[in-house]
Protein backbone atom coordinates (compact mmCIF):
# COMPACT_ATOMS: atom_id res chain seq x y z
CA UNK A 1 -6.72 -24.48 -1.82
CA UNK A 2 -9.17 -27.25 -0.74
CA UNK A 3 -8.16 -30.92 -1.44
CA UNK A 4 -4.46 -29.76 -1.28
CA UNK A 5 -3.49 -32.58 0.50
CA UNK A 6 -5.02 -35.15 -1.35
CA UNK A 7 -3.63 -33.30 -4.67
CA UNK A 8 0.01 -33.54 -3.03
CA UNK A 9 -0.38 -37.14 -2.06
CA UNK A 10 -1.40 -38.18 -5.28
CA UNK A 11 1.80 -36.69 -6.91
CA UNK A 12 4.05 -38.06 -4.37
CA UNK A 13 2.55 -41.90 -5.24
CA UNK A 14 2.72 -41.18 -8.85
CA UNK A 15 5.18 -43.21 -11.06
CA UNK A 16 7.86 -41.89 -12.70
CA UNK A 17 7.91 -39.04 -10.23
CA UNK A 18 11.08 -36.76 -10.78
CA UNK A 19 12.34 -33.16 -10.16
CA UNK A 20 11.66 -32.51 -13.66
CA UNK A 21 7.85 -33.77 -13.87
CA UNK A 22 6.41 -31.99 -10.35
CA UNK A 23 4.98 -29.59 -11.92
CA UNK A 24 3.48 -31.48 -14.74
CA UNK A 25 2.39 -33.95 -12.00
CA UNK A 26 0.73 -31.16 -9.71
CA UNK A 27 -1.15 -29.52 -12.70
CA UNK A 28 -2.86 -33.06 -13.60
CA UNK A 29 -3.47 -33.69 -10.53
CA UNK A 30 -4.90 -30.46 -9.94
CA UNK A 31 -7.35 -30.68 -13.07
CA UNK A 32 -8.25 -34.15 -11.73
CA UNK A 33 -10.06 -33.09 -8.99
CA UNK A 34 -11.46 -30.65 -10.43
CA UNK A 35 -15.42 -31.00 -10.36
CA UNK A 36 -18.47 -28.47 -11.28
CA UNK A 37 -18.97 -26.60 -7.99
CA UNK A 38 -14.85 -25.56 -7.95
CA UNK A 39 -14.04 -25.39 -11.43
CA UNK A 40 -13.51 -21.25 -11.21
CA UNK A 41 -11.18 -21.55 -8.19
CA UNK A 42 -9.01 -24.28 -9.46
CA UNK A 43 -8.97 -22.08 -12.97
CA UNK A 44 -7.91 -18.89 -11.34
CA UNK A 45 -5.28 -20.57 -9.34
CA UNK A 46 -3.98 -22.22 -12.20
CA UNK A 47 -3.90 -18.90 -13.96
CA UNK A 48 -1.80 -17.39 -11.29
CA UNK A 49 0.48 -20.30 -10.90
CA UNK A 50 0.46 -19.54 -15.11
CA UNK A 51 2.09 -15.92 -14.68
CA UNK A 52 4.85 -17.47 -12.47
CA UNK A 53 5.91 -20.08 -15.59
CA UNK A 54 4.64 -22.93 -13.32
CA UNK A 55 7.53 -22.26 -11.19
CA UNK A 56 7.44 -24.74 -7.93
CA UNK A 57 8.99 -22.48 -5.83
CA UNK A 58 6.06 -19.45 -6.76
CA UNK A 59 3.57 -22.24 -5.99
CA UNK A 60 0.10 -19.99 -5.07
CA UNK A 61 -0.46 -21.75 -1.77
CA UNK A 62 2.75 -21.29 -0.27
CA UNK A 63 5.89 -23.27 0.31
CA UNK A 64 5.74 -26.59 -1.53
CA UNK A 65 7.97 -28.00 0.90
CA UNK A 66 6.60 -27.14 3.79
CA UNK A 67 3.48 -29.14 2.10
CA UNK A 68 5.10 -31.52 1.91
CA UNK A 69 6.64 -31.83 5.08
CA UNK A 70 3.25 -31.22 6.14
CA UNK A 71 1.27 -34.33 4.46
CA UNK A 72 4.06 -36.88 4.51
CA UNK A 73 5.18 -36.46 1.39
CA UNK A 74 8.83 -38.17 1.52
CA UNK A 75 9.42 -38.61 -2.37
CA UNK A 76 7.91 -35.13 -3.30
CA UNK A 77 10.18 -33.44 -0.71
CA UNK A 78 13.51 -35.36 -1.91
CA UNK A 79 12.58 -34.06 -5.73
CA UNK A 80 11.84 -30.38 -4.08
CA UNK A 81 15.23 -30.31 -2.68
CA UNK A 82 16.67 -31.49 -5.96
CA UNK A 83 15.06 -28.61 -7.49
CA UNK A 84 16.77 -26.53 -4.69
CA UNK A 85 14.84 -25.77 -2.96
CA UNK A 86 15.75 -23.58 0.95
CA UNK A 87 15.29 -26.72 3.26
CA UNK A 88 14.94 -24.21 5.98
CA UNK A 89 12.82 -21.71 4.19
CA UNK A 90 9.01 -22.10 5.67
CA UNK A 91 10.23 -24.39 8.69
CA UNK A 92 10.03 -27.15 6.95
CA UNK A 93 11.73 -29.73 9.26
CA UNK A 94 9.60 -28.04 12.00
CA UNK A 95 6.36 -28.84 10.15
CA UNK A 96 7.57 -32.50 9.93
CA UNK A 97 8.58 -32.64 13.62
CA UNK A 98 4.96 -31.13 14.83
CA UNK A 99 3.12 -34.13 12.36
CA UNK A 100 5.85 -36.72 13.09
CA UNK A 101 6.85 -37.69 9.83
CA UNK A 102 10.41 -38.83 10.08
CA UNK A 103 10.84 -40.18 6.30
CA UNK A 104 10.80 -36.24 4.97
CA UNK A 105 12.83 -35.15 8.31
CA UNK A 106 15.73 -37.70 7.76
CA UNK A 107 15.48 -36.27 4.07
CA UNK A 108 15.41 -32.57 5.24
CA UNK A 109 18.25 -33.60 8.50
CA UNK A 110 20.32 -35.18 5.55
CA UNK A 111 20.76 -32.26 3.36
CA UNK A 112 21.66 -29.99 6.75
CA UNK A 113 18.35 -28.67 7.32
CA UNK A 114 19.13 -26.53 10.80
CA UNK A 115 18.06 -28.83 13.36
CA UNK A 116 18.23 -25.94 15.95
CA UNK A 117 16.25 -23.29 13.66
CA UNK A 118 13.79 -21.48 16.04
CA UNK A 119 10.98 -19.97 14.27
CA UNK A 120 8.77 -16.69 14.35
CA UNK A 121 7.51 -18.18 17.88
CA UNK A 122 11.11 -19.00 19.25
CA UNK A 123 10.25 -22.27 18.73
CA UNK A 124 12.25 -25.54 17.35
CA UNK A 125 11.33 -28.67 15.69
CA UNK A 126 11.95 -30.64 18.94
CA UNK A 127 9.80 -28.09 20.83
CA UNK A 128 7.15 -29.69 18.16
CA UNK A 129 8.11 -33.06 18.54
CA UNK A 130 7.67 -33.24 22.10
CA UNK A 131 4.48 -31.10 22.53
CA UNK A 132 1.98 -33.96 22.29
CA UNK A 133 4.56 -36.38 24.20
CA UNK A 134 3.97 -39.65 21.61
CA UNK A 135 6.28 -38.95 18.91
CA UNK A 136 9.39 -40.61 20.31
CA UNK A 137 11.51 -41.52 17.13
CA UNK A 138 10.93 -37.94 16.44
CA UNK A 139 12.29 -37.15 19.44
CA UNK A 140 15.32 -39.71 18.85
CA UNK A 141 15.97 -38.62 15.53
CA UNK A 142 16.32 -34.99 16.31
CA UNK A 143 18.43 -35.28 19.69
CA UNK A 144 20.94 -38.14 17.34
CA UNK A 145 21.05 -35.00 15.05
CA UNK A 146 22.25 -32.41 17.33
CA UNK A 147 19.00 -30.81 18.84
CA UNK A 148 19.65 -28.88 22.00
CA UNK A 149 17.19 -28.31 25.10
CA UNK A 150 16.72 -24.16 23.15
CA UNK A 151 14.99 -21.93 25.12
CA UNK A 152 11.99 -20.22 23.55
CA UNK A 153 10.71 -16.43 23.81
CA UNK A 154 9.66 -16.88 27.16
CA UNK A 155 12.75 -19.35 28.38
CA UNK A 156 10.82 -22.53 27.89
CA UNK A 157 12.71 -25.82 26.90
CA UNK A 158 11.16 -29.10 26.04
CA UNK A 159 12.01 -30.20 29.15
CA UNK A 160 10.13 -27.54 30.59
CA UNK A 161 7.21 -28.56 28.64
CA UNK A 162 7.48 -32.66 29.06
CA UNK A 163 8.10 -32.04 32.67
CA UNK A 164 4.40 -29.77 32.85
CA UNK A 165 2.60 -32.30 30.59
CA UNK A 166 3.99 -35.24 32.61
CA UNK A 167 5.21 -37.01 29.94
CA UNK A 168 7.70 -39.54 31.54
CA UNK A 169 9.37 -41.34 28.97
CA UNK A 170 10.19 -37.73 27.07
CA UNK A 171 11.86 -36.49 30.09
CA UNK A 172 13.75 -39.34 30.15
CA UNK A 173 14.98 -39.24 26.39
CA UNK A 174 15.88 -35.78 27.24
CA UNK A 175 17.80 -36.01 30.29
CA UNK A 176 20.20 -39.20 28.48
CA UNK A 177 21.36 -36.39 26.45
CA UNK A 178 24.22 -34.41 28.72
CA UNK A 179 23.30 -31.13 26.89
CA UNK A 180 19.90 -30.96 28.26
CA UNK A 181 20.20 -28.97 31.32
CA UNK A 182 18.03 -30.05 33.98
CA UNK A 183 17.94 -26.37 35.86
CA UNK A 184 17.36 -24.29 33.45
CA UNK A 185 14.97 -21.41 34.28
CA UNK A 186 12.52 -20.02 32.22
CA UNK A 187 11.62 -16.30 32.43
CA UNK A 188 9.38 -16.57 35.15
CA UNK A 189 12.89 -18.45 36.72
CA UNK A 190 11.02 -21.58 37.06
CA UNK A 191 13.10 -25.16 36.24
CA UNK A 192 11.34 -28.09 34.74
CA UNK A 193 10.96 -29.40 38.63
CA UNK A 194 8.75 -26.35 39.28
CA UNK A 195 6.36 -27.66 36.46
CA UNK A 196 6.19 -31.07 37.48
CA UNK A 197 5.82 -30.35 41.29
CA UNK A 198 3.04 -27.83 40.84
CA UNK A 199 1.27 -30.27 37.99
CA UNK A 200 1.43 -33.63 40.32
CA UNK A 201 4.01 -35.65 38.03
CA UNK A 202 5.29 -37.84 40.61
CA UNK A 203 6.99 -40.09 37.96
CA UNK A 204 8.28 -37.09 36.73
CA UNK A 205 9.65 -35.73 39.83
CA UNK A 206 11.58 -38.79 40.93
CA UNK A 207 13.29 -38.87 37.65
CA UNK A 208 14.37 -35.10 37.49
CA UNK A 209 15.64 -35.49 40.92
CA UNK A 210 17.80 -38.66 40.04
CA UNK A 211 19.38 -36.36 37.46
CA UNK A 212 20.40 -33.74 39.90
CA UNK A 213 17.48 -31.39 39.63
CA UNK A 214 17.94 -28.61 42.60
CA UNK A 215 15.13 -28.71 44.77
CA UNK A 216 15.99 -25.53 46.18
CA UNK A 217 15.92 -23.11 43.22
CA UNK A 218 13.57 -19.81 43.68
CA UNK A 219 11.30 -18.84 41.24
CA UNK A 220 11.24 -14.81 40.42
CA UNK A 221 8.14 -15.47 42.46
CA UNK A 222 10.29 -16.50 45.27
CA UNK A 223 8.54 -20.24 45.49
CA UNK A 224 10.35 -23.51 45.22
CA UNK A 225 8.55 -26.27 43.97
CA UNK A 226 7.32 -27.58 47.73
CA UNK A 227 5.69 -24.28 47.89
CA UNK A 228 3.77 -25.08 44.70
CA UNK A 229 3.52 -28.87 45.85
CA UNK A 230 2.23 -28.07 49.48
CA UNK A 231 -0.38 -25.18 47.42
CA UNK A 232 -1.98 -28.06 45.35
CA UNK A 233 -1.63 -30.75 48.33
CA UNK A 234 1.06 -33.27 46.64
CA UNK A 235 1.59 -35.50 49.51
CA UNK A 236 4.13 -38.10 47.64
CA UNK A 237 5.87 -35.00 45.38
CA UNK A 238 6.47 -33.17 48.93
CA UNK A 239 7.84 -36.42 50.45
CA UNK A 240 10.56 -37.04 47.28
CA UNK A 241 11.51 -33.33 47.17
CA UNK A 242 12.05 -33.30 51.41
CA UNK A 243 13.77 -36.40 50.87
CA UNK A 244 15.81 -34.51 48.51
CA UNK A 245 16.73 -31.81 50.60
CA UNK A 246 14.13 -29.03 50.19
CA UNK A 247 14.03 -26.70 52.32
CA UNK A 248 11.03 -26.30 54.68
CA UNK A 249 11.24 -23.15 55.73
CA UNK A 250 12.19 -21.27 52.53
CA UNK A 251 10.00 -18.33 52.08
CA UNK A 252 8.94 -16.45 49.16
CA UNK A 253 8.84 -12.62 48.07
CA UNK A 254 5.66 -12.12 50.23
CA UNK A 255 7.59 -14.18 52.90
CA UNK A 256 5.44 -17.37 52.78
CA UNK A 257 6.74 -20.92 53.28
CA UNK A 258 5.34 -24.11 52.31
CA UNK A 259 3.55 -24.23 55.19
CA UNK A 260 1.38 -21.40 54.67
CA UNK A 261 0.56 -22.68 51.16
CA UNK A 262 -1.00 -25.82 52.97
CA UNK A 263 -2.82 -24.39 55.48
CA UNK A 264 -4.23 -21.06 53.98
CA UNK A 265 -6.14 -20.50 51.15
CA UNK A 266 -4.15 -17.77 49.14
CA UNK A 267 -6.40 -17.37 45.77
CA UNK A 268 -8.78 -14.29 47.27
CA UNK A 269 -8.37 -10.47 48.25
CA UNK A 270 -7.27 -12.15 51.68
CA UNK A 271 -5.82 -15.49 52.58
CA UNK A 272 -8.10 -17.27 54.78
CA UNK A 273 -7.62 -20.47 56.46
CA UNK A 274 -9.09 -23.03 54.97
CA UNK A 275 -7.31 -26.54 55.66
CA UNK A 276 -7.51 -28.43 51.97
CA UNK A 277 -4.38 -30.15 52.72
CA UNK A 278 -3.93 -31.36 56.06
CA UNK A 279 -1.09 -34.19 54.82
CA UNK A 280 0.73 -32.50 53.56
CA UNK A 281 0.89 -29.69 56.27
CA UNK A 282 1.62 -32.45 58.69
CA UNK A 283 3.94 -34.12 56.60
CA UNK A 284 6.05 -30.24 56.56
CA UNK A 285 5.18 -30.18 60.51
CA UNK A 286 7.17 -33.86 60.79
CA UNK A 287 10.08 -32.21 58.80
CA UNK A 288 10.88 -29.06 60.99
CA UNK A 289 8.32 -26.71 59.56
CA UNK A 290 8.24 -23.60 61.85
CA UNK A 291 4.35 -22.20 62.65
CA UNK A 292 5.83 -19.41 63.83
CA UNK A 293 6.45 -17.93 60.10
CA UNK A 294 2.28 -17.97 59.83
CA UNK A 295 1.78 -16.51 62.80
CA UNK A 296 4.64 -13.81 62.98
CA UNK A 297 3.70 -12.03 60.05
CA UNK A 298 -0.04 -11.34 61.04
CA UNK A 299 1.01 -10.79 64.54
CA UNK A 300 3.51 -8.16 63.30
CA UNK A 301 0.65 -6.21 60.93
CA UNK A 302 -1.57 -6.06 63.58
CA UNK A 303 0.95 -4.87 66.27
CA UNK A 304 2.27 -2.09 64.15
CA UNK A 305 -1.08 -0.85 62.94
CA UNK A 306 -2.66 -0.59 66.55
CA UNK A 307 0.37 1.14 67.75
CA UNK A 308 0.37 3.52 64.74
CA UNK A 309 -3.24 4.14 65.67
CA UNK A 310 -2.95 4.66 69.52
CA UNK A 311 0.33 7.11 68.76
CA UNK A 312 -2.16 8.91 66.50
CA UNK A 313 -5.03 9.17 68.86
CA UNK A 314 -3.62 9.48 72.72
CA UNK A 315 -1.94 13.03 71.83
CA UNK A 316 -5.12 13.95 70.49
CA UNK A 317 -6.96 12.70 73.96
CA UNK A 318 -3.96 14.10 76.19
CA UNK A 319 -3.95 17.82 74.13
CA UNK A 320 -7.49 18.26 74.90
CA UNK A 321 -8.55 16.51 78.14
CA UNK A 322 -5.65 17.42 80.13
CA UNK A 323 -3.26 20.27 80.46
CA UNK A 324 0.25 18.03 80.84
CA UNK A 325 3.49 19.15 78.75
CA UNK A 326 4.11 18.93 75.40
CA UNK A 327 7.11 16.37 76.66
CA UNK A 328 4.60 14.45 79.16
CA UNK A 329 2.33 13.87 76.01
CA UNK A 330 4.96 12.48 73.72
CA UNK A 331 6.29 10.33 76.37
CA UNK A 332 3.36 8.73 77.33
CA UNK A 333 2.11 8.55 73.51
CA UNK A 334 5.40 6.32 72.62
CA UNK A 335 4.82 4.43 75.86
CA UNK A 336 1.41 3.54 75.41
CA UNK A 337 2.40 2.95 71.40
CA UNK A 338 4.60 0.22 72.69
CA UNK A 339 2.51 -1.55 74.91
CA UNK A 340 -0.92 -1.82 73.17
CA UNK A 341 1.16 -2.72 69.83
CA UNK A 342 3.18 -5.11 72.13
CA UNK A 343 -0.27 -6.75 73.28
CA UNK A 344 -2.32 -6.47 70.70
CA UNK A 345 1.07 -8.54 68.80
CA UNK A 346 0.77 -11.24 71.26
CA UNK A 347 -2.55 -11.54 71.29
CA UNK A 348 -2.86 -12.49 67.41
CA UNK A 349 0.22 -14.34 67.54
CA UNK A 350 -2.09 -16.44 69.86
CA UNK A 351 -5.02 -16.47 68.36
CA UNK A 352 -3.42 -17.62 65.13
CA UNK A 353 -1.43 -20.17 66.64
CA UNK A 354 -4.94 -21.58 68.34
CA UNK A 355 -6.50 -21.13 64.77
CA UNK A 356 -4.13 -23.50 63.45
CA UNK A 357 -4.30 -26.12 65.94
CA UNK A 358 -7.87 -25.80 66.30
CA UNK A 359 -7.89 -26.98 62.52
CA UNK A 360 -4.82 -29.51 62.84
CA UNK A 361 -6.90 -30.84 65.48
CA UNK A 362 -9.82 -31.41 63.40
CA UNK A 363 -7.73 -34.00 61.04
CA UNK A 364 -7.36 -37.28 61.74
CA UNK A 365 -3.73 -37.83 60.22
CA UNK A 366 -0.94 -38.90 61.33
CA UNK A 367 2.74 -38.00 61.02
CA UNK A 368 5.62 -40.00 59.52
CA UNK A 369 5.90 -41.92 62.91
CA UNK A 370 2.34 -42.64 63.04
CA UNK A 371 1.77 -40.48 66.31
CA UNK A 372 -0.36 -37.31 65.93
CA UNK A 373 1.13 -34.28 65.52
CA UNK A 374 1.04 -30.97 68.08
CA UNK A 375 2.20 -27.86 66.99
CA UNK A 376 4.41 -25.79 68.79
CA UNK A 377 4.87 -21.44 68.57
């Protein structure tokens, strides 16, 4: 009903307000703001409100205490739960944690309301509180009450989703409680450091390493969060997480390191080089980074698919140009299999590897030491 809020307010500042009176209150109110141009609606929905005895709990537009949860309604929802009324029924305390009114929570957290409820979406009321990052005694309130760090349907926490919004002083609240565990992993098996590394929260990444956060944990994806921090070209996030012990040669499921994130350009059909984030790729370089695993796997598909290609077609040349044994044929068709895959395997090992320092050499940055930077195979 339109104006519901302002009809709900009303009764909540009205004196002599009781759990005996609400309904008297709400009808007044209603009729009060009633005007020409809604007259019919507010008739029919006192009619139906009629046919339920003006019973508070068969209120027409829902669940008067998640109303008032909803529009702050602290006195109201201390008279609703007189009447006794479910004070988990309709998510109440989650509708007061998402609006951060913490008068009708301590009122709802007072009478046991289930601080750890997860509704229809898998979702609690600190998942609410924290979602816009500014409601801190929210926050405060719910953690003193017993909230836990609850996964959702897809395994996020609210640490999960403070650490991707990059709101600091949440993650910090969090992390003070010893519950909150700072590797968890979500479905996707992605920690809160994965969120924060691939989003550029350098504040947030220095503070969920001080609490232990492993820097080493693989996604399903296979990616740590240097991979994501050398994709997006983090310089300072892939400095605190090497500094942590990352590892810089950990490779994904499509056997891809850090390195290859910062030198190749990966959205696409095909990865193609395209050097966005030459710090970074120097800074991995400076750390032990090994070339080799960007130019080894190209090296490799090339090799085998010219060999597989010459072992299809020299038998074919042999069978028909020449009249040597069947055993002659297949020995020279696994020789020559060998060496042109062998060559044609060095040869874009090489080329790569001259790719890549034709680009390195095309940056003017310098490594940790301050010297520039040559890449060895």
């Amino acid at each position: 009903m339109q104006g519901l809020g302002q009809i709900l307010i009303a009764v909540n500042c009205s004196q002599n307000l009781n759990k005996d009176n609400i309904a008297d209150k709400t009808k007044a109110e209603i009729e009060a703001k009633s005007n020409e141009r809604n007259l019919g609606t507010i008739e029919k929905f006192l009619k139906r409100w009629e046919k339920n005895n003006f019973d508070l709990k068969k209120f027409p537009c829902g669940d008067l205490l998640q109303f008032a949860a909803k529009f702050n309604c602290a006195k109201l929802a201390e008279h609703l739960v007189a009447n006794g009324f479910d004070i988990n029924d309709g998510f109440p305390l989650h509708c007061a944690a998402q609006h951060g009114h913490t008068q009708v929570a301590e009122i709802l957290l007072a009478e046991k309301a289930d601080v750890s409820m997860q509704d229809r979406k898998g979702f609690t009321p600190l998942d609410y509180a924290v979602h816009l990052g500014n409601k801190i005694e929210m926050v405060r309130l719910l953690l003193r009450a017993g909230a836990t760090n609850v996964q959702n349907g897809c395994g996020f926490t609210p640490l999960h989703h403070t650490a991707e919004c990059g709101y600091v002083q949440m993650v910090e609240i969090l992390l003070k409680e010893e519950r909150t565990d700072v590797n968890a992993q979500d479905k996707k098996g992605r920690t809160p450091l994965h969120y924060a590394s691939r989003h550029g929260h350098t504040q947030v990444v220095e503070v969920l390493l001080e609490k232990g956060a492993n820097v080493n944990l693989q996604g399903k994806d296979g990616k740590t969060p240097l991979h994501y921090t050398a994709e997006n070209g983090y310089t300072q996030i892939a400095e605190a997480l090497l500094k942590g012990g990352a590892g810089v040669d950990v490779q994904d499921k499509d056997g891809r390191t850090p390195l290859y994130y910062a030198v190749y350009y990966t959205h696409g059909e095909y990865p193609r080089l395209n050097y966005q984030h030459p710090k970074v790729a120097k800074l991995l370089l400076n750390y032990g980074a090994d070339p080799s695993f960007i130019h080894r796997p190209k090296a490799i598909t090339a090799g085998i698919t010219v060999g597989v290609i010459s072992a299809v077609v020299v038998p074919l040349v042999l069978a028909y140009a020449t009249a040597l044994p069947a055993l002659a044929i297949i020995g020279i068709t696994v020789a020559s299999a060998l060496i042109v895959g062998s060559i044609t395997y060095g040869v874009t090992y090489k080329s790569s590897e001259y790719s890549l320092n034709s680009k390195l050499s095309e940056v003017s940055c310098s490594n940790v030491d301050g010297n520039k930077q040559t890449v060895q195979p």
